[in-house]
PDB file of N, CA and C in Angstrom:
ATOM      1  N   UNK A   1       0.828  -1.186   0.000  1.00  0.00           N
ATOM      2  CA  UNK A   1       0.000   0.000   0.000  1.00  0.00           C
ATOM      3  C   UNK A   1       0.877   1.256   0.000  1.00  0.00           C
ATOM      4  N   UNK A   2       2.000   1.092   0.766  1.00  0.00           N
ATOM      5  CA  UNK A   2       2.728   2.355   0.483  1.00  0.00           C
ATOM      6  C   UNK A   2       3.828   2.547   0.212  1.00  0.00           C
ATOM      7  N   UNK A   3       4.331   0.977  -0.092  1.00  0.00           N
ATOM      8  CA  UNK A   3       5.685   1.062  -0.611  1.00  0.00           C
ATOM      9  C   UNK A   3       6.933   0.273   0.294  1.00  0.00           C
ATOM     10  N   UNK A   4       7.991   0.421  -0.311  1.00  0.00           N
ATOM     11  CA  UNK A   4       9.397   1.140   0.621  1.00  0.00           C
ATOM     12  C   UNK A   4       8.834   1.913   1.397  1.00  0.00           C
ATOM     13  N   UNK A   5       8.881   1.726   2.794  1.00  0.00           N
ATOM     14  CA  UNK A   5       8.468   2.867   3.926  1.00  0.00           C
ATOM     15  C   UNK A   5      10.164   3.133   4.753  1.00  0.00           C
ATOM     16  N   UNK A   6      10.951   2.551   3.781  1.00  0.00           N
ATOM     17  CA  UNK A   6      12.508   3.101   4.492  1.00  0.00           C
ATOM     18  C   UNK A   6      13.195   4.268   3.580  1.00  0.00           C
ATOM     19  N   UNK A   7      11.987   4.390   2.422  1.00  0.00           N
ATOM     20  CA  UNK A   7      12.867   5.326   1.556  1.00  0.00           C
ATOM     21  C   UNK A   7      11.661   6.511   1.244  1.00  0.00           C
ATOM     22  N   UNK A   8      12.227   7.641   1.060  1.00  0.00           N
ATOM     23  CA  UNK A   8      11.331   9.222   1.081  1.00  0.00           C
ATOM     24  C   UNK A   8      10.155   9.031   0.795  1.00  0.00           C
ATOM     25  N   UNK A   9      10.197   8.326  -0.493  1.00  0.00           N
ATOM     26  CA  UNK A   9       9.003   7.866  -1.455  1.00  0.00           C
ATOM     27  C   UNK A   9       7.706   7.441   0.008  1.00  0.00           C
ATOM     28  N   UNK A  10       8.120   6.224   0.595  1.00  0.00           N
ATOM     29  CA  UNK A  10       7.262   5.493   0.875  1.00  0.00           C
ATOM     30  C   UNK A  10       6.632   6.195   1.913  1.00  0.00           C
ATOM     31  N   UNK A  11       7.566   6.986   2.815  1.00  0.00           N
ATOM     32  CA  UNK A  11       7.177   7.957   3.924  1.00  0.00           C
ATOM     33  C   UNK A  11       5.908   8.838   3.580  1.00  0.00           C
ATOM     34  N   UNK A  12       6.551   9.456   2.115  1.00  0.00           N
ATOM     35  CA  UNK A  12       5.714  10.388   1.648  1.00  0.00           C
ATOM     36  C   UNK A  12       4.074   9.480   1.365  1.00  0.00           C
ATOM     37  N   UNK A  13       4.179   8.407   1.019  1.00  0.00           N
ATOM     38  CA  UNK A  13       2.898   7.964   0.529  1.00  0.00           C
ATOM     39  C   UNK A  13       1.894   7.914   1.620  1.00  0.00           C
ATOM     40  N   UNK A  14       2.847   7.540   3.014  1.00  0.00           N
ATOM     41  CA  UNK A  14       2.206   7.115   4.304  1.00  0.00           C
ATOM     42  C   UNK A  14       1.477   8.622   5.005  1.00  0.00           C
ATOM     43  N   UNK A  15       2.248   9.378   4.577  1.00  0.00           N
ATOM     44  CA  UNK A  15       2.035  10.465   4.979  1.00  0.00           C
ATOM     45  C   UNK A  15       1.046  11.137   4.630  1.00  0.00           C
ATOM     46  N   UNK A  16       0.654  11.077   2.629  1.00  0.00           N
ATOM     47  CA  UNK A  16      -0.413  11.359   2.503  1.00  0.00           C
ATOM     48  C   UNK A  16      -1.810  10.918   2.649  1.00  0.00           C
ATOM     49  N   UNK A  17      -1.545   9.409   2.895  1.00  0.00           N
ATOM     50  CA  UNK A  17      -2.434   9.132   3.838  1.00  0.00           C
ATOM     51  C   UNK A  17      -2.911   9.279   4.903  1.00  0.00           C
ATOM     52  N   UNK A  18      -2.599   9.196   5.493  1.00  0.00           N
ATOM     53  CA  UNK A  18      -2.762  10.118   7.062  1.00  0.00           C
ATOM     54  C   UNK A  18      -2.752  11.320   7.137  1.00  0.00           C
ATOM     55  N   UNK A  19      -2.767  12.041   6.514  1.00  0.00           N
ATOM     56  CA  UNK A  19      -3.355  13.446   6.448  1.00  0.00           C
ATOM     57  C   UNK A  19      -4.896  13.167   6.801  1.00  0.00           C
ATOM     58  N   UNK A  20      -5.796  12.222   5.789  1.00  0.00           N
ATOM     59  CA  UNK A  20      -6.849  12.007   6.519  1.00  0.00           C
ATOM     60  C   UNK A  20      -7.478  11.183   7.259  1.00  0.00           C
ATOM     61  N   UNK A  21      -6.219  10.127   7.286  1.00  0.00           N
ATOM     62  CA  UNK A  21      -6.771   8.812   8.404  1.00  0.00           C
ATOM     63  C   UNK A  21      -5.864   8.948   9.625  1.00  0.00           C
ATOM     64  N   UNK A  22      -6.693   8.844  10.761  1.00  0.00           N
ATOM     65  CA  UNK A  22      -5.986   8.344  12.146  1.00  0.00           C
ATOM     66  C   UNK A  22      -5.156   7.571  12.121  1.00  0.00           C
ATOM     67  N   UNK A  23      -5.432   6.277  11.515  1.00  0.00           N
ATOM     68  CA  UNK A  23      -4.766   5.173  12.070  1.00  0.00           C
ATOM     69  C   UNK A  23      -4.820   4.233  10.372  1.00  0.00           C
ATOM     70  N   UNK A  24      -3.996   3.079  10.428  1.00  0.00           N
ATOM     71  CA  UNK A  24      -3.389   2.392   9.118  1.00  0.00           C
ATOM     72  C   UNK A  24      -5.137   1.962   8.951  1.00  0.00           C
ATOM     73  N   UNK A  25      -5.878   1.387   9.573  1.00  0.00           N
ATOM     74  CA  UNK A  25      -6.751   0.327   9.190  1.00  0.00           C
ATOM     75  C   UNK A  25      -7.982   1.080  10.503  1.00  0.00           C
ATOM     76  N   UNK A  26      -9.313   1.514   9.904  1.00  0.00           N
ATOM     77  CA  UNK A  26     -10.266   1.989  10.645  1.00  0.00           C
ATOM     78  C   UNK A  26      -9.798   3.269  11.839  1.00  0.00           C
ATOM     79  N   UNK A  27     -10.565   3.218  13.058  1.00  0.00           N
ATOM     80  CA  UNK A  27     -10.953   4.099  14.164  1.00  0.00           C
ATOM     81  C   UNK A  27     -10.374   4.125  15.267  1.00  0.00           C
ATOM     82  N   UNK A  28      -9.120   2.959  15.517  1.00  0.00           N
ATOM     83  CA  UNK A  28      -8.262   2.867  16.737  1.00  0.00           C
ATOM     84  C   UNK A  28      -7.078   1.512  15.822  1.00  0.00           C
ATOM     85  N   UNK A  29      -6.267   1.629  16.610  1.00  0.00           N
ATOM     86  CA  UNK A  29      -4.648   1.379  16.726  1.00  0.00           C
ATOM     87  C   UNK A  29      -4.921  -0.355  16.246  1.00  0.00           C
ATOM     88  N   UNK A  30      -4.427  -0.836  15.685  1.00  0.00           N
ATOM     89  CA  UNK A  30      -4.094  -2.302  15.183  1.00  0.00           C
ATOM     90  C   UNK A  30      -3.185  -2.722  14.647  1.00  0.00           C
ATOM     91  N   UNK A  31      -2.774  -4.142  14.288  1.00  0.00           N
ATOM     92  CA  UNK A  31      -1.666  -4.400  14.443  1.00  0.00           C
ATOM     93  C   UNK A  31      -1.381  -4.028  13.363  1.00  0.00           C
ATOM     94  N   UNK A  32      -2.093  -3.517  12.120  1.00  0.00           N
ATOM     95  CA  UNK A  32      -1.444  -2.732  11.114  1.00  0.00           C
ATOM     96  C   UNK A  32      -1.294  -1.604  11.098  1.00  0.00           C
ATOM     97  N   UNK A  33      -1.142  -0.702  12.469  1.00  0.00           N
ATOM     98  CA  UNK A  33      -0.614  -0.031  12.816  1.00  0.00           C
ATOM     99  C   UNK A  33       0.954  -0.362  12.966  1.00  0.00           C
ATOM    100  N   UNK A  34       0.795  -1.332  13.996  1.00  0.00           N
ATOM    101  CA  UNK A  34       2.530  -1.608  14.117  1.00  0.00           C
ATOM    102  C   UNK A  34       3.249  -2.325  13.273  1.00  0.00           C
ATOM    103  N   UNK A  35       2.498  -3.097  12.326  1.00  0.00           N
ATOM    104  CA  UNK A  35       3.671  -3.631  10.983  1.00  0.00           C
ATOM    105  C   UNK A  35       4.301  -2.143  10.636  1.00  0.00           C
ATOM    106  N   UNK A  36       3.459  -1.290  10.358  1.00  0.00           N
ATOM    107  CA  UNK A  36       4.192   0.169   9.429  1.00  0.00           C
ATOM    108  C   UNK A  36       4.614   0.614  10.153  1.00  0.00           C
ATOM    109  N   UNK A  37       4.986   0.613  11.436  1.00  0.00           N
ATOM    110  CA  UNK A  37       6.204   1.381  12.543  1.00  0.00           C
ATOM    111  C   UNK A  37       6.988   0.588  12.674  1.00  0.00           C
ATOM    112  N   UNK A  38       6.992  -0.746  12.132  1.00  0.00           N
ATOM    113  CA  UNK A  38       8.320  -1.609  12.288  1.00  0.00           C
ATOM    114  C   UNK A  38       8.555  -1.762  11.125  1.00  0.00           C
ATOM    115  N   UNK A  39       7.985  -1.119  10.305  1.00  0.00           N
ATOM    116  CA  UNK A  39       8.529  -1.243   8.705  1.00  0.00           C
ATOM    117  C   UNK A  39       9.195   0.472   8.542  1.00  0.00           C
ATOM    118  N   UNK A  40       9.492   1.085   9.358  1.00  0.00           N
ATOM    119  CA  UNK A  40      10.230   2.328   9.307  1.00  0.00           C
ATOM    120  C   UNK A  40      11.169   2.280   9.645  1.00  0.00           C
ATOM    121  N   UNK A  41      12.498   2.673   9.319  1.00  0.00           N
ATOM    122  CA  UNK A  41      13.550   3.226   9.899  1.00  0.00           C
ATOM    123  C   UNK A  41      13.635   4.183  10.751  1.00  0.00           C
ATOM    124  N   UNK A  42      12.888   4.742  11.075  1.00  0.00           N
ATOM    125  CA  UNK A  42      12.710   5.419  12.582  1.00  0.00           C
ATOM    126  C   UNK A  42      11.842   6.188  12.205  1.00  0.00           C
ATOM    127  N   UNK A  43      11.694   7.767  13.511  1.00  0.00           N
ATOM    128  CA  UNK A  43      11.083   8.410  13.256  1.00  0.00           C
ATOM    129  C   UNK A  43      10.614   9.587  11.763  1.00  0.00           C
ATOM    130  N   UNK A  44       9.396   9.554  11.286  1.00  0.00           N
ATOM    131  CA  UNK A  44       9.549  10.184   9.844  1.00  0.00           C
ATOM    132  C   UNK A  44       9.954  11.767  10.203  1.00  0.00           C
ATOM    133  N   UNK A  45      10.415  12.551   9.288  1.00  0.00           N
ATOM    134  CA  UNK A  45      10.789  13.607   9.133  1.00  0.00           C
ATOM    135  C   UNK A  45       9.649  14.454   9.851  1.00  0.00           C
ATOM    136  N   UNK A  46      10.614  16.098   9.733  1.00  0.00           N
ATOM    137  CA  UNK A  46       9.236  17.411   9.915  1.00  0.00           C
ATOM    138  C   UNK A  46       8.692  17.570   8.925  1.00  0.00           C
ATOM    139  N   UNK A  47       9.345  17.345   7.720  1.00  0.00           N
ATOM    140  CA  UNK A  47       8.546  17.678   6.501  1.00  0.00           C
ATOM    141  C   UNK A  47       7.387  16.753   5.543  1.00  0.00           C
ATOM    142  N   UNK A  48       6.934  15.703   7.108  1.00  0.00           N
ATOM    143  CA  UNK A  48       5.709  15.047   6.953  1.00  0.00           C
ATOM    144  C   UNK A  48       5.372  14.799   8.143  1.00  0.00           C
ATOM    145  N   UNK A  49       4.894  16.080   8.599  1.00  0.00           N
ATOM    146  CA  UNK A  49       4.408  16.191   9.633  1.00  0.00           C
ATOM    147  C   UNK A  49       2.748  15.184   9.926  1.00  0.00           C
ATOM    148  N   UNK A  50       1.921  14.325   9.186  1.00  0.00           N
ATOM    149  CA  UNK A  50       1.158  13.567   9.703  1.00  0.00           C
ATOM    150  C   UNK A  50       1.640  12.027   9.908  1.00  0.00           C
ATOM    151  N   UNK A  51       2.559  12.046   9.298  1.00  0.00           N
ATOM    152  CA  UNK A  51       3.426  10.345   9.519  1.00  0.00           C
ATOM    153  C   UNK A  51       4.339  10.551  10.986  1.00  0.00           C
ATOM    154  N   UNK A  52       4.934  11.587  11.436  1.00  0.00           N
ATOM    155  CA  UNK A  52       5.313  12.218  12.673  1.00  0.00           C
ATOM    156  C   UNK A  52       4.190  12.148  13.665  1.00  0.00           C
ATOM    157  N   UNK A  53       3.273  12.925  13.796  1.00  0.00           N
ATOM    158  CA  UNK A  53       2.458  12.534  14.405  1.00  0.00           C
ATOM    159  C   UNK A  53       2.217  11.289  14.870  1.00  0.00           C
ATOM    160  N   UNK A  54       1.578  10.485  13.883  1.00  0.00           N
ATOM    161  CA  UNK A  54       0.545   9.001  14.008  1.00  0.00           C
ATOM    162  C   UNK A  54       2.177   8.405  14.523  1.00  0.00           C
ATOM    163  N   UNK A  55       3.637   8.559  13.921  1.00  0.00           N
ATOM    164  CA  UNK A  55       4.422   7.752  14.725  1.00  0.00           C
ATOM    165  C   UNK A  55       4.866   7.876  16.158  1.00  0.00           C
ATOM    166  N   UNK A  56       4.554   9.117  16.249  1.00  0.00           N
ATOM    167  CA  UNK A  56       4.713   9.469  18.062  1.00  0.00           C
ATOM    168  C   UNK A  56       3.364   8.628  19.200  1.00  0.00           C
ATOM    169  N   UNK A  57       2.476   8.816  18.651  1.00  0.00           N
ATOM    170  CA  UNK A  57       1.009   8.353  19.023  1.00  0.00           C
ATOM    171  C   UNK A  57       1.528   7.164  19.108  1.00  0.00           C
ATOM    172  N   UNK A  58       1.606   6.247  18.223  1.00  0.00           N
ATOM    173  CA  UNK A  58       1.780   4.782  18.070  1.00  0.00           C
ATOM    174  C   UNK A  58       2.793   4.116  19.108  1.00  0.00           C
ATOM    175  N   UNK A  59       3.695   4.939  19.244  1.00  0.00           N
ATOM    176  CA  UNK A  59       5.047   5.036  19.987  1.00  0.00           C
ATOM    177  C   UNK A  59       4.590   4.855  21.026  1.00  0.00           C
ATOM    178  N   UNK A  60       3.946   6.194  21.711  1.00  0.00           N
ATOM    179  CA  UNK A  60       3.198   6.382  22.823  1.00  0.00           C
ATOM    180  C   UNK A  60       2.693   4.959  23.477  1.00  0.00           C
ATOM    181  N   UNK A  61       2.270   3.902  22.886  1.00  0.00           N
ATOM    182  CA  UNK A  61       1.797   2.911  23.739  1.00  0.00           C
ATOM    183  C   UNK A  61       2.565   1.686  24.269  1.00  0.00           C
ATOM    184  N   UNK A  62       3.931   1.993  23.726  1.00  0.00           N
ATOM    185  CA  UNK A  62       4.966   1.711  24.371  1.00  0.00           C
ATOM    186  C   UNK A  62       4.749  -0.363  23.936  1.00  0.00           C
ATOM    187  N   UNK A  63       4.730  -0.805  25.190  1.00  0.00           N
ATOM    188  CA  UNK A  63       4.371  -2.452  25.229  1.00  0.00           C
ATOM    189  C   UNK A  63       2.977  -3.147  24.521  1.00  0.00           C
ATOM    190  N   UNK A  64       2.091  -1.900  24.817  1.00  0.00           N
ATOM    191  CA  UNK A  64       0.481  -2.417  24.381  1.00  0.00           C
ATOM    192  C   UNK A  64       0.872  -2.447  23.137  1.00  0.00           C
ATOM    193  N   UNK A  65       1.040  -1.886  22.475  1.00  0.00           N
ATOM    194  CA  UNK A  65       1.507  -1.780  20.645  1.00  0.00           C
ATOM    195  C   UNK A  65       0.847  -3.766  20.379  1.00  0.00           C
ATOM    196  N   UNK A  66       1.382  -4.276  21.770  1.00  0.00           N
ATOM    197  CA  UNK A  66       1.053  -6.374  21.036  1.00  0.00           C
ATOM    198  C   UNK A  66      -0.344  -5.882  21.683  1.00  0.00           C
ATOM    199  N   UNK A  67      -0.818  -5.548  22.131  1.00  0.00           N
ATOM    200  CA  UNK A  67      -2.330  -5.908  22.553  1.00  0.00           C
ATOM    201  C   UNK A  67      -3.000  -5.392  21.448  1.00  0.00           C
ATOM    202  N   UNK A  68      -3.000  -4.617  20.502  1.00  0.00           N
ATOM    203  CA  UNK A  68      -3.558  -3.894  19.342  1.00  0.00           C
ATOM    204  C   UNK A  68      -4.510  -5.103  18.980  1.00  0.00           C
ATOM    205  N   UNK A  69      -5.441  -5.071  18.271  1.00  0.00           N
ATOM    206  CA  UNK A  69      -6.703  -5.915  17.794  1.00  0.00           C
ATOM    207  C   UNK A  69      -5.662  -6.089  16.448  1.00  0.00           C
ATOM    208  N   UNK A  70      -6.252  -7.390  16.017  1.00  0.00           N
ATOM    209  CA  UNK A  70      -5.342  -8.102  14.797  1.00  0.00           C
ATOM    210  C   UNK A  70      -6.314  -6.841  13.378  1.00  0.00           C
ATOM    211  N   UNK A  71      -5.494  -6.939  12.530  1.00  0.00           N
ATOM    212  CA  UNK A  71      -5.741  -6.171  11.196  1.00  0.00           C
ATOM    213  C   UNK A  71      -6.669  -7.113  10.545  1.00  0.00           C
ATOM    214  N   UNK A  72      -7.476  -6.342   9.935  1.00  0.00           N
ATOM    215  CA  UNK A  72      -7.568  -7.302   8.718  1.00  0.00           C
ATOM    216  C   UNK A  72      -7.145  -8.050   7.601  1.00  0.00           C
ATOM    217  N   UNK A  73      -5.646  -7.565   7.062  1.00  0.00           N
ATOM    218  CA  UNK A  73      -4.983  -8.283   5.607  1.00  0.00           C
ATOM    219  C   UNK A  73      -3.532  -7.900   7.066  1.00  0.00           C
ATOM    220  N   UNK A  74      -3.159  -8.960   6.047  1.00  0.00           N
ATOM    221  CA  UNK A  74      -1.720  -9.071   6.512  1.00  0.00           C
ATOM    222  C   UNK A  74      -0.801  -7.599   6.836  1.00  0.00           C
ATOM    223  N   UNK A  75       0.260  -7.335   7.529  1.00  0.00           N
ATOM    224  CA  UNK A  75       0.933  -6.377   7.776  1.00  0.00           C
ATOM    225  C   UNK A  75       1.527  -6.740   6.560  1.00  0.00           C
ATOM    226  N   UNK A  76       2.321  -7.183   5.836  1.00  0.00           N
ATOM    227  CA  UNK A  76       2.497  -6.686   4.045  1.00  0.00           C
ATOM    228  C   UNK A  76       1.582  -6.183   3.400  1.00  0.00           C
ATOM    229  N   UNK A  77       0.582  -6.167   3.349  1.00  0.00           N
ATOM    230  CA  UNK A  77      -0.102  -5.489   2.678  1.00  0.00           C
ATOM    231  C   UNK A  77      -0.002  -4.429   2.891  1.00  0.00           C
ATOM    232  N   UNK A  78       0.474  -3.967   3.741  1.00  0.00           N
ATOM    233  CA  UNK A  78       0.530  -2.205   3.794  1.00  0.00           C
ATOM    234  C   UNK A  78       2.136  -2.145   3.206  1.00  0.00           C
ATOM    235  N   UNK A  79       3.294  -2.570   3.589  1.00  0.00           N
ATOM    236  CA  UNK A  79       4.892  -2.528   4.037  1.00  0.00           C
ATOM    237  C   UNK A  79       5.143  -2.930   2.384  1.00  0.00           C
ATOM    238  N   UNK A  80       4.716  -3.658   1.426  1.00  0.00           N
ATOM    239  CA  UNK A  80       5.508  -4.327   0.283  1.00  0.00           C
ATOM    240  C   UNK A  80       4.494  -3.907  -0.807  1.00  0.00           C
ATOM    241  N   UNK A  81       5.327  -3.799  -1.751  1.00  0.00           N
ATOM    242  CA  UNK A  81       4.526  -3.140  -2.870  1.00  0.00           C
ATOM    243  C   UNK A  81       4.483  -1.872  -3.517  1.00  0.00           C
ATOM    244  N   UNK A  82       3.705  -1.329  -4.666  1.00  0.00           N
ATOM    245  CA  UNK A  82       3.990  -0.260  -4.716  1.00  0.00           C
ATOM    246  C   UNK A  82       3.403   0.913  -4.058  1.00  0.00           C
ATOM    247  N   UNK A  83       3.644   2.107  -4.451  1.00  0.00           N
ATOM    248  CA  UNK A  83       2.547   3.537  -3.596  1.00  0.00           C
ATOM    249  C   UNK A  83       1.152   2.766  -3.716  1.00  0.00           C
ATOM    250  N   UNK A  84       0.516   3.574  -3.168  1.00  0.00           N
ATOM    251  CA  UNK A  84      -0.837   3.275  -3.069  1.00  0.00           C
ATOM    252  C   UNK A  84      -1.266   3.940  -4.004  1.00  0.00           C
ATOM    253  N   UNK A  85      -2.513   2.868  -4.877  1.00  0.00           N
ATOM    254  CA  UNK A  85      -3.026   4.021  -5.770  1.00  0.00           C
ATOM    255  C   UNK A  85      -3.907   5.506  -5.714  1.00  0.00           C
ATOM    256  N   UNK A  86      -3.603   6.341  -6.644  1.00  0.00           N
ATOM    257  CA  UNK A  86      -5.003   7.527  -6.603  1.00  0.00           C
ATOM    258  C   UNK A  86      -6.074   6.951  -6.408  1.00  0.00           C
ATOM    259  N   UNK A  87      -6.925   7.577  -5.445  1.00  0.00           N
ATOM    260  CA  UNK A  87      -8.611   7.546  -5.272  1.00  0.00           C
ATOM    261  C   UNK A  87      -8.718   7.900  -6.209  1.00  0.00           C
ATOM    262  N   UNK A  88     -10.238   7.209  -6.478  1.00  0.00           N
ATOM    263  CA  UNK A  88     -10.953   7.374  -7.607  1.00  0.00           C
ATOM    264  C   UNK A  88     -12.641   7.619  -7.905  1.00  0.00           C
ATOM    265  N   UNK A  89     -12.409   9.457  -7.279  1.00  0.00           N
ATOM    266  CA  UNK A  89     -13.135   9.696  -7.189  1.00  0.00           C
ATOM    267  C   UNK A  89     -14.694  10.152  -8.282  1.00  0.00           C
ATOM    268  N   UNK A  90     -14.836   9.129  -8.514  1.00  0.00           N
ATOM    269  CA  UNK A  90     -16.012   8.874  -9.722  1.00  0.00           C
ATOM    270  C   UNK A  90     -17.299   8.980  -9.033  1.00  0.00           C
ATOM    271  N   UNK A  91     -17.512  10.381  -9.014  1.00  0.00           N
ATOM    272  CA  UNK A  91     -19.161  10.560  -8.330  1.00  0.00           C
ATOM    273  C   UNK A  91     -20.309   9.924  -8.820  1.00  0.00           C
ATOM    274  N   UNK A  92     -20.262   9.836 -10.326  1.00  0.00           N
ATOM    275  CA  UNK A  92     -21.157   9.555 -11.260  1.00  0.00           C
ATOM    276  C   UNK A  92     -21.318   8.428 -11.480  1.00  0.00           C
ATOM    277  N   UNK A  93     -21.341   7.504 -10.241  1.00  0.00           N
ATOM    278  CA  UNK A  93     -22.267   5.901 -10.578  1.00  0.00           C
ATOM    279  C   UNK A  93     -23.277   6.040 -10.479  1.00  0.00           C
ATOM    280  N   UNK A  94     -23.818   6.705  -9.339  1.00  0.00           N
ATOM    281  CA  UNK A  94     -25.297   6.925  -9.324  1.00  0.00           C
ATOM    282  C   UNK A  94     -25.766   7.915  -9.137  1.00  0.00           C
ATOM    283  N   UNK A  95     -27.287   8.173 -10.069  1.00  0.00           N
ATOM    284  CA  UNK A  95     -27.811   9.411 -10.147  1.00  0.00           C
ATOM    285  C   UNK A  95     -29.115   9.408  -8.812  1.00  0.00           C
ATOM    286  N   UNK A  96     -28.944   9.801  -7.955  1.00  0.00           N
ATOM    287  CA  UNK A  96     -29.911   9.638  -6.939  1.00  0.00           C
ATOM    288  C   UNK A  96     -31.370  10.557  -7.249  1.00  0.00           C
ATOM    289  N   UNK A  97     -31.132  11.449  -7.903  1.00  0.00           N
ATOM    290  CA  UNK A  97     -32.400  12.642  -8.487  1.00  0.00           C
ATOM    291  C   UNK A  97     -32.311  12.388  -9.680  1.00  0.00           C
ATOM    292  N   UNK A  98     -31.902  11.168 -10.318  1.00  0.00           N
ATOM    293  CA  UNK A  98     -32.606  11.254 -11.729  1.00  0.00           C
ATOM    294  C   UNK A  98     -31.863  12.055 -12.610  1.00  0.00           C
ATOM    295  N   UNK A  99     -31.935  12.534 -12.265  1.00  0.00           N
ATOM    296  CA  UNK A  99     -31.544  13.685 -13.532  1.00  0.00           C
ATOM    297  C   UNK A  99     -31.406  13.702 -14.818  1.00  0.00           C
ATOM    298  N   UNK A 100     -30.466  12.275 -15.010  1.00  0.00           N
ATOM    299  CA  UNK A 100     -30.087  12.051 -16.052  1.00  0.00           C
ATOM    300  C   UNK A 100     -30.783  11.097 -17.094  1.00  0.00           C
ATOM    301  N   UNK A 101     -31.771  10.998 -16.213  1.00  0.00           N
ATOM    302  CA  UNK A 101     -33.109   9.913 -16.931  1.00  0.00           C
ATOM    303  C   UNK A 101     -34.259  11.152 -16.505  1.00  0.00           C
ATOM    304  N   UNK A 102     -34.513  12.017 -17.332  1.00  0.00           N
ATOM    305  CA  UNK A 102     -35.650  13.244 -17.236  1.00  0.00           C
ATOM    306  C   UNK A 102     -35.927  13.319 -18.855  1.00  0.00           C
ATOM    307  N   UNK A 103     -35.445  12.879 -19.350  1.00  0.00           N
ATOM    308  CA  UNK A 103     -35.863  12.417 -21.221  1.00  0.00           C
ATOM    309  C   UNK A 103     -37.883  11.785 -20.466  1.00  0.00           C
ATOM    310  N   UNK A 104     -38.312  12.808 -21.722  1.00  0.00           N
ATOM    311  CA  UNK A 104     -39.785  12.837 -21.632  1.00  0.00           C
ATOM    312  C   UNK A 104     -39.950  11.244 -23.027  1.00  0.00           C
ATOM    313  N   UNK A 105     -40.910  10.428 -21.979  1.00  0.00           N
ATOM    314  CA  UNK A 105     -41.014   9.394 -23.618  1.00  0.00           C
ATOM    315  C   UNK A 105     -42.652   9.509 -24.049  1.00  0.00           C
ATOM    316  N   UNK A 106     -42.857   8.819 -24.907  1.00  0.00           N
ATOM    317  CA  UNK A 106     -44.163   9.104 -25.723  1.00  0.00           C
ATOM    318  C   UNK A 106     -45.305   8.664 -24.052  1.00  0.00           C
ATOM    319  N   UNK A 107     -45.468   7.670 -23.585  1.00  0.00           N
ATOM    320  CA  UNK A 107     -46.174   7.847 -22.788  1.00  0.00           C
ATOM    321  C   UNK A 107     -46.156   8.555 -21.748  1.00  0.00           C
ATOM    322  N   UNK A 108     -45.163   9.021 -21.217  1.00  0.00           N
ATOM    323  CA  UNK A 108     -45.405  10.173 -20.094  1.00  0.00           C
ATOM    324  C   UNK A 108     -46.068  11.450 -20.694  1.00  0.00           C
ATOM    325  N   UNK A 109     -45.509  12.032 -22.081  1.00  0.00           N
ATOM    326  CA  UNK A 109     -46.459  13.061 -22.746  1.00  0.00           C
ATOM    327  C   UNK A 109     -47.632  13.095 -22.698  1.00  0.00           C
ATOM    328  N   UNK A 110     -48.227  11.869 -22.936  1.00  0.00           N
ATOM    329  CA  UNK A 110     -49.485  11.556 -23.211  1.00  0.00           C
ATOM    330  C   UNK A 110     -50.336  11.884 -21.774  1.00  0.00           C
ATOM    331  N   UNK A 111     -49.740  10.776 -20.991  1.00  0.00           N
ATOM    332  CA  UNK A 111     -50.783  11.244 -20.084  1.00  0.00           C
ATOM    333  C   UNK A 111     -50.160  12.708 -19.144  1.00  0.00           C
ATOM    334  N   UNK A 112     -49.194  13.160 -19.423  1.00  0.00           N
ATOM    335  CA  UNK A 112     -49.395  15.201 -19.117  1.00  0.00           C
ATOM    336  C   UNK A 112     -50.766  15.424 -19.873  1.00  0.00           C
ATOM    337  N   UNK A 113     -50.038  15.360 -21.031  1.00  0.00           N
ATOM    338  CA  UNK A 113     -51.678  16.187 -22.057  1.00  0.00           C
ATOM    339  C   UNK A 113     -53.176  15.418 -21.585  1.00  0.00           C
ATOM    340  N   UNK A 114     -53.175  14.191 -21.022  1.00  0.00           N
ATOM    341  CA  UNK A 114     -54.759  14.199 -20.668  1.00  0.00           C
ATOM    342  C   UNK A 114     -55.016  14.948 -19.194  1.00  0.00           C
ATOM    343  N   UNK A 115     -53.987  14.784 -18.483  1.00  0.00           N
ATOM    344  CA  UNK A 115     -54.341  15.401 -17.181  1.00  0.00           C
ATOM    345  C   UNK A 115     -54.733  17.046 -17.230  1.00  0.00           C
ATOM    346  N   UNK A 116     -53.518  17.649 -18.188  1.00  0.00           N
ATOM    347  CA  UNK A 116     -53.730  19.209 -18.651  1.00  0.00           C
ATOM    348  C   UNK A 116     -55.505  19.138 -19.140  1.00  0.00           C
ATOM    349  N   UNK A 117     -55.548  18.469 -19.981  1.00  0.00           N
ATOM    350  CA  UNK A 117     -56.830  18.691 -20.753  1.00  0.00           C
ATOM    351  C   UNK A 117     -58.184  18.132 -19.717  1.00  0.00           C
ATOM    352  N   UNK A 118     -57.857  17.399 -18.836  1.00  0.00           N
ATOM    353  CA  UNK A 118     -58.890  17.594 -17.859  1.00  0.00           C
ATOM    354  C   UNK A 118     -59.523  18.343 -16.721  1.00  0.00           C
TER     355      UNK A 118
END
């Protein structure tokens, strides 16, 4: 998911992730939290300041780090591989108002014009 996390690249990927996630996997600390702090060469730089963060935090729990709730996919899955890909933000699967189905067909005309005409 994010690479080499021993080389700039991978830091950087981790980093832009966590800009908007807390933590590697959901809402609290897991053990794919701590594969990617043991897949670092130490602390990340100032000039990624949200991978700094989440590694001080993580740090912070010192021994508990093993009590963490198990991940869901393996700790490689985050540590091996390449960057993570771009989101793909494709709004347009679904049209919730229609919109794009508002094409008038021969029977909806029809019955406008009888209702008008009644």
């Amino acid at each position: 998911m994010f690479g080499d996390l021993k080389t700039p690249a991978g830091v950087k990927a981790l980093n832009d992730f966590l800009a908007e996630n807390s933590y590697i996997e959901g809402y609290v600390p897991s053990q794919a939290d701590a594969a990617v702090l043991n897949a670092l060469k130490g602390a990340p730089g100032a000039d990624t300041p949200h991978a700094l963060r989440w590694y001080n935090h993580i740090k912070s729990f010192g021994e508990g780090i093993k009590q963490f709730p198990k991940a869901s996919k393996d700790g490689d899955a985050y540590t091996k591989g390449g960057a993570a890909p771009a989101a793909d933000d494709d709004d347009d699967d679904v049209d919730l108002f229609g919109s794009e189905d508002e094409e008038d067909d021969e029977e909806k005309k029809r019955v406008t014009e009888e209702r008008l005409a009644a």
